[in-house]
Protein backbone atom coordinates (compact mmCIF):
# COMPACT_ATOMS: atom_id res chain seq x y z
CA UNK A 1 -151.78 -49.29 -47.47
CA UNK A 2 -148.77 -51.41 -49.03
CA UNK A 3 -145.58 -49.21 -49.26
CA UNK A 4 -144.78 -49.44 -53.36
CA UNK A 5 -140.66 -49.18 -52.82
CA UNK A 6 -141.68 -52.47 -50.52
CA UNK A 7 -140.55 -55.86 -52.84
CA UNK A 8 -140.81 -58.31 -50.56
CA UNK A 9 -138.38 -60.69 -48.78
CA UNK A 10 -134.85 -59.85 -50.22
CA UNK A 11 -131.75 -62.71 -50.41
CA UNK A 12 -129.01 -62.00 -48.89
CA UNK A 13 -125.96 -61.06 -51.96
CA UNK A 14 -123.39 -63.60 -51.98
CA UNK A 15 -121.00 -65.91 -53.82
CA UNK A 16 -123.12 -68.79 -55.73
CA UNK A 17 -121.13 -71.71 -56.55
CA UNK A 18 -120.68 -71.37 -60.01
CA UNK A 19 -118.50 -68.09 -59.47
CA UNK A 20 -116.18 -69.53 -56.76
CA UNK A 21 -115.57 -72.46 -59.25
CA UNK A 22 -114.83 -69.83 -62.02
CA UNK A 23 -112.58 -67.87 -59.10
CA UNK A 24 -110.56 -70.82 -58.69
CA UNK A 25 -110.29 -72.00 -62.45
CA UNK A 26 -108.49 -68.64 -62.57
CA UNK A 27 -106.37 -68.98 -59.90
CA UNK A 28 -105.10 -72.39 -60.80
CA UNK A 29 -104.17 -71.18 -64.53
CA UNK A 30 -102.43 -67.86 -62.45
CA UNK A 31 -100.24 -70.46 -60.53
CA UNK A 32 -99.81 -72.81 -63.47
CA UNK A 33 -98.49 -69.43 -65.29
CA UNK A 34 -96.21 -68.82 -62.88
CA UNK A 35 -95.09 -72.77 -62.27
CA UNK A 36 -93.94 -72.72 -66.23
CA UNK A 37 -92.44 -69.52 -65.58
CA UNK A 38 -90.17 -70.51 -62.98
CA UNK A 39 -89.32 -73.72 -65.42
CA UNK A 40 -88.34 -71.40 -68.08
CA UNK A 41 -86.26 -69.31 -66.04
CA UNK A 42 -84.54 -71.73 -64.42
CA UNK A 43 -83.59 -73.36 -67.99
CA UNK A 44 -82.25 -69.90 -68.81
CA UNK A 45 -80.37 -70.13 -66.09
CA UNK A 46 -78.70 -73.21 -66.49
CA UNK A 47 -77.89 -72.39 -70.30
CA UNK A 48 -76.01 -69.15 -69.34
CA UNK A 49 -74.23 -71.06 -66.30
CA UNK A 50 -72.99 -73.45 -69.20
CA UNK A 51 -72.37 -70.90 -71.39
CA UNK A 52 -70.31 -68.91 -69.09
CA UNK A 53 -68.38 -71.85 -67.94
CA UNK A 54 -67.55 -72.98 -71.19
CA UNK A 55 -66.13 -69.35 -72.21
CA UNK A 56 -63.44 -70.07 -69.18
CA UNK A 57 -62.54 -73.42 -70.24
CA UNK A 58 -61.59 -71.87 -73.68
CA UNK A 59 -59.74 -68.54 -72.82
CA UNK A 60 -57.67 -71.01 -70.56
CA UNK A 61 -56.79 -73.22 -73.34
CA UNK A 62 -56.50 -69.50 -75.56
CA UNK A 63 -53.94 -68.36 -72.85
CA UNK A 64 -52.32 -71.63 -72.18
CA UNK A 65 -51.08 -71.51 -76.38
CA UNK A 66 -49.93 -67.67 -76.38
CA UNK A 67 -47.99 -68.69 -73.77
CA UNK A 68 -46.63 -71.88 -75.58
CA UNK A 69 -46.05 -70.39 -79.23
CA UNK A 70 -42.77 -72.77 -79.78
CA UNK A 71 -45.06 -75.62 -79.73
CA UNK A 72 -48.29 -74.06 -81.17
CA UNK A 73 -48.83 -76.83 -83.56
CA UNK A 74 -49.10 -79.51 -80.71
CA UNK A 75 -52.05 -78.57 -79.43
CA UNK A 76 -54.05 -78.65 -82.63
CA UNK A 77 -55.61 -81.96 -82.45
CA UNK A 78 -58.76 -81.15 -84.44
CA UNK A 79 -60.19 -81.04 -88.24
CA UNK A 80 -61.65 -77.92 -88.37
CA UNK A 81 -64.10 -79.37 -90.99
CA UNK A 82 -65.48 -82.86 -89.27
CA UNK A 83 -64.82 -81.33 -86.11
CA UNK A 84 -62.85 -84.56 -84.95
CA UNK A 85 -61.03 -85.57 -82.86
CA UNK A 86 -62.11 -83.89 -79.45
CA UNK A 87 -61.42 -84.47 -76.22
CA UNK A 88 -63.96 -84.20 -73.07
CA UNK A 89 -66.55 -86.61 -72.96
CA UNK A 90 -66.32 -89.83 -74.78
CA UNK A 91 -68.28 -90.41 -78.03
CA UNK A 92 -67.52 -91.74 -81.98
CA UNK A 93 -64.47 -89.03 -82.89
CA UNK A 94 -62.56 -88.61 -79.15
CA UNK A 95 -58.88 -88.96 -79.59
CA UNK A 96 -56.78 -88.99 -76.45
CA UNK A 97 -54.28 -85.89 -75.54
CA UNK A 98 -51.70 -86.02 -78.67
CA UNK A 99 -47.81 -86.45 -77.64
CA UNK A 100 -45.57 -83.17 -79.07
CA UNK A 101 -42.29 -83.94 -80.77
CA UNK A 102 -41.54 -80.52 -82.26
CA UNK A 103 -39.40 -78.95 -79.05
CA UNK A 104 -37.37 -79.59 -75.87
CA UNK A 105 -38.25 -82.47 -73.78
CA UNK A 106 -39.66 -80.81 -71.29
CA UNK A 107 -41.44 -78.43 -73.80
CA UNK A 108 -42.84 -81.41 -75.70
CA UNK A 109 -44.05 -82.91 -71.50
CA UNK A 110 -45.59 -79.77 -71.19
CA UNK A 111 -47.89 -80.11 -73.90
CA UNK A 112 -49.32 -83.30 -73.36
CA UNK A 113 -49.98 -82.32 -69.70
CA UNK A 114 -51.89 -79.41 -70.35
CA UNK A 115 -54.29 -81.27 -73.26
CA UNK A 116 -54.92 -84.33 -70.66
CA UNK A 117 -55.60 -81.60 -67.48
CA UNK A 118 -57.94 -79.88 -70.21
CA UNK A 119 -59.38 -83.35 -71.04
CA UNK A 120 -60.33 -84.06 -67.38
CA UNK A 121 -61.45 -80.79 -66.72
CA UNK A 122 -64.09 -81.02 -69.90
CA UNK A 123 -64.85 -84.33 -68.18
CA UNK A 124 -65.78 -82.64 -65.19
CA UNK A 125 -63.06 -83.20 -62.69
CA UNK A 126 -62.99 -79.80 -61.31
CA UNK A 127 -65.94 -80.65 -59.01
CA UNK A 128 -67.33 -84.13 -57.82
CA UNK A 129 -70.15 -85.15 -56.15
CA UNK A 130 -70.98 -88.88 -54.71
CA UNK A 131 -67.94 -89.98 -56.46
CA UNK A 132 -68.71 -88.49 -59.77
CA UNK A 133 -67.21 -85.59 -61.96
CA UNK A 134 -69.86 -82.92 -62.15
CA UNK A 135 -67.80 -79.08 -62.68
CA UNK A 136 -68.26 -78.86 -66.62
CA UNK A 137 -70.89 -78.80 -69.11
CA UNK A 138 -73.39 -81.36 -69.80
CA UNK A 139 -71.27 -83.45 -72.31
CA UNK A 140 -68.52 -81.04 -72.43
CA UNK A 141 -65.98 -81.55 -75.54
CA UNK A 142 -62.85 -79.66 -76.63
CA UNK A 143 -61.69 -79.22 -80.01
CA UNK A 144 -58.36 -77.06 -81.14
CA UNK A 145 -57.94 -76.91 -84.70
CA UNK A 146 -55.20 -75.53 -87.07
CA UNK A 147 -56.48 -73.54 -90.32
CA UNK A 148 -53.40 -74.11 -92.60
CA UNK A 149 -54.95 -72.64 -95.31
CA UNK A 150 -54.46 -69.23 -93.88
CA UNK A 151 -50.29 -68.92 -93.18
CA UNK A 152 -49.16 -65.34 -93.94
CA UNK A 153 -46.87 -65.78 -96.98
CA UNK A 154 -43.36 -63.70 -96.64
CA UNK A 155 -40.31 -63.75 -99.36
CA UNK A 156 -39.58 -66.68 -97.79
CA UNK A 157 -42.61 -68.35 -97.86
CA UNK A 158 -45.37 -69.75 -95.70
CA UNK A 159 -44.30 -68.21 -92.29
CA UNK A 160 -44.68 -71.44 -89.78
CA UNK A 161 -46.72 -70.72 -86.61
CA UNK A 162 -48.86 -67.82 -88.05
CA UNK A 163 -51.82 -69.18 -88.71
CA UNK A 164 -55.28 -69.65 -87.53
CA UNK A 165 -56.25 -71.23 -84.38
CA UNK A 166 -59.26 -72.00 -83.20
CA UNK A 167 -59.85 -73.28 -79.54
CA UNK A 168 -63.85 -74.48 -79.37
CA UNK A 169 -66.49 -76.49 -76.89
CA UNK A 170 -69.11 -77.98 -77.46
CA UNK A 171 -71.79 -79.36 -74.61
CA UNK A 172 -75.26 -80.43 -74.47
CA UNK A 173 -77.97 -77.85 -73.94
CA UNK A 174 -81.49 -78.24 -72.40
CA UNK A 175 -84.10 -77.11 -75.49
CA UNK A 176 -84.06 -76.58 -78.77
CA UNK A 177 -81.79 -73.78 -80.68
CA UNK A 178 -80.18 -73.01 -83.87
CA UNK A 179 -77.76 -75.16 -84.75
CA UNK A 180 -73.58 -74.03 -84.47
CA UNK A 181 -72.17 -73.05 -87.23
CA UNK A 182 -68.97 -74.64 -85.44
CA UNK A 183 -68.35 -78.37 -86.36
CA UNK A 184 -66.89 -79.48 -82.81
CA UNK A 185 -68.61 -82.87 -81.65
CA UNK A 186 -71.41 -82.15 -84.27
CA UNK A 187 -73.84 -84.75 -84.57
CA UNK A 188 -72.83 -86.06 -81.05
CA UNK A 189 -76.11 -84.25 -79.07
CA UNK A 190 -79.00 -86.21 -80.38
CA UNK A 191 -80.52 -83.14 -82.20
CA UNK A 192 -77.86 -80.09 -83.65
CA UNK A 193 -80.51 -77.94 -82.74
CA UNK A 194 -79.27 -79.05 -78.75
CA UNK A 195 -75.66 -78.80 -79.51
CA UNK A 196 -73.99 -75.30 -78.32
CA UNK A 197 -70.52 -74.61 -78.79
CA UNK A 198 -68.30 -71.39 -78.04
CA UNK A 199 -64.69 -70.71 -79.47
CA UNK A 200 -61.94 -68.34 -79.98
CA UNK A 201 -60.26 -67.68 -83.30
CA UNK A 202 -56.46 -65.95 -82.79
CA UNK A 203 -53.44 -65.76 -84.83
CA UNK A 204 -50.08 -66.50 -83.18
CA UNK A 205 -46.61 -63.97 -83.67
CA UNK A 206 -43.58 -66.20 -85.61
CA UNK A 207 -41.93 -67.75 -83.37
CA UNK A 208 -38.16 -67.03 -85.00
């Protein structure tokens, strides 16, 4: 008598082809997940390493003026409105370090050798590698700019020296963003949606 629970010959259970193909479908998107993951973070990266760097190269320049108030007005360069000139890497609008005539000799020296070390260190020269400056921002330029329109008036008058300045970089970024509202080097970057810039805005004391 034939058992009823008895079916027959049974295959043994196992992967078919079709589901190892699906298996590694998956896996492959997984890893190509994770490939444009590590893309993105690395970009991130890079974009607050420039950002970072940049912040330093304009708190030195912030410091440098404090610290030089009797010649303030030498080291703006820049029109705050076409963001020209600029200093840094070359492009249509870089003016070379300006020469001071407002103070001392030595005063006056002083000046124009802290804008042309700020010049080569926009340019890179902090750090080189097979010969070439690489220790600033992609494209790094400086701008310093004097807002005259905002001199605090006394019984006197405009008060000389106690206006606006604003110390600013600009460099090339690595994707799209919204574009500065800061004019430095603008339209220099291919797209203004790849242009980043950082500044400082302070008000020097009157120099009596």
């Amino acid at each position: 008598m034939v058992n009823p629970c008895y079916r027959g010959p049974q295959r043994s259970a196992g992967f078919s082809l079709l589901e190892i193909l699906v298996t590694l479908v998956i896996l492959l998107l997984g890893l190509l997940g994770l490939v444009g993951l590590q893309a993105r973070a690395t970009t991130a990266s890079m974009e607050a390493y420039q950002r970072a760097q940049a912040l330093i190269v304009v708190n030195q320049m912030v410091d440098i003026i404090r610290l030089n108030r009797r010649v303030g007005s030498c080291f703006a360069f820049s029109n705050e409105t076409t963001g020209t000139p600029f200093i840094g890497a070359a492009g249509t609008g870089y003016g070379v370090p300006p020469a001071c005539a407002s103070s001392t000799a030595a005063e006056n020296q002083s000046v124009l050798d802290t804008t042309t070390a700020w010049d080569a260190t926009l340019k890179g020269a902090a750090e080189t590698l097979g010969g070439g400056s690489v220790g600033a921002m992609l494209g790094a330029r400086g701008c310093i700019s004097y807002l005259a329109g905002s001199e605090l008036i006394g019984s006197g008058g405009a008060l000389t020296g106690t206006g606006v300045y604003t110390v600013s970089v600009a460099w090339q970024g690595l994707v799209d963003s919204v574009a500065p509202p800061d004019n430095c080097a603008k339209n220099l970057y291919g797209n203004e949606t790849l242009r980043r810039t950082t500044s400082v805005s302070f008000r020097l004391g009157r120099v009596n």
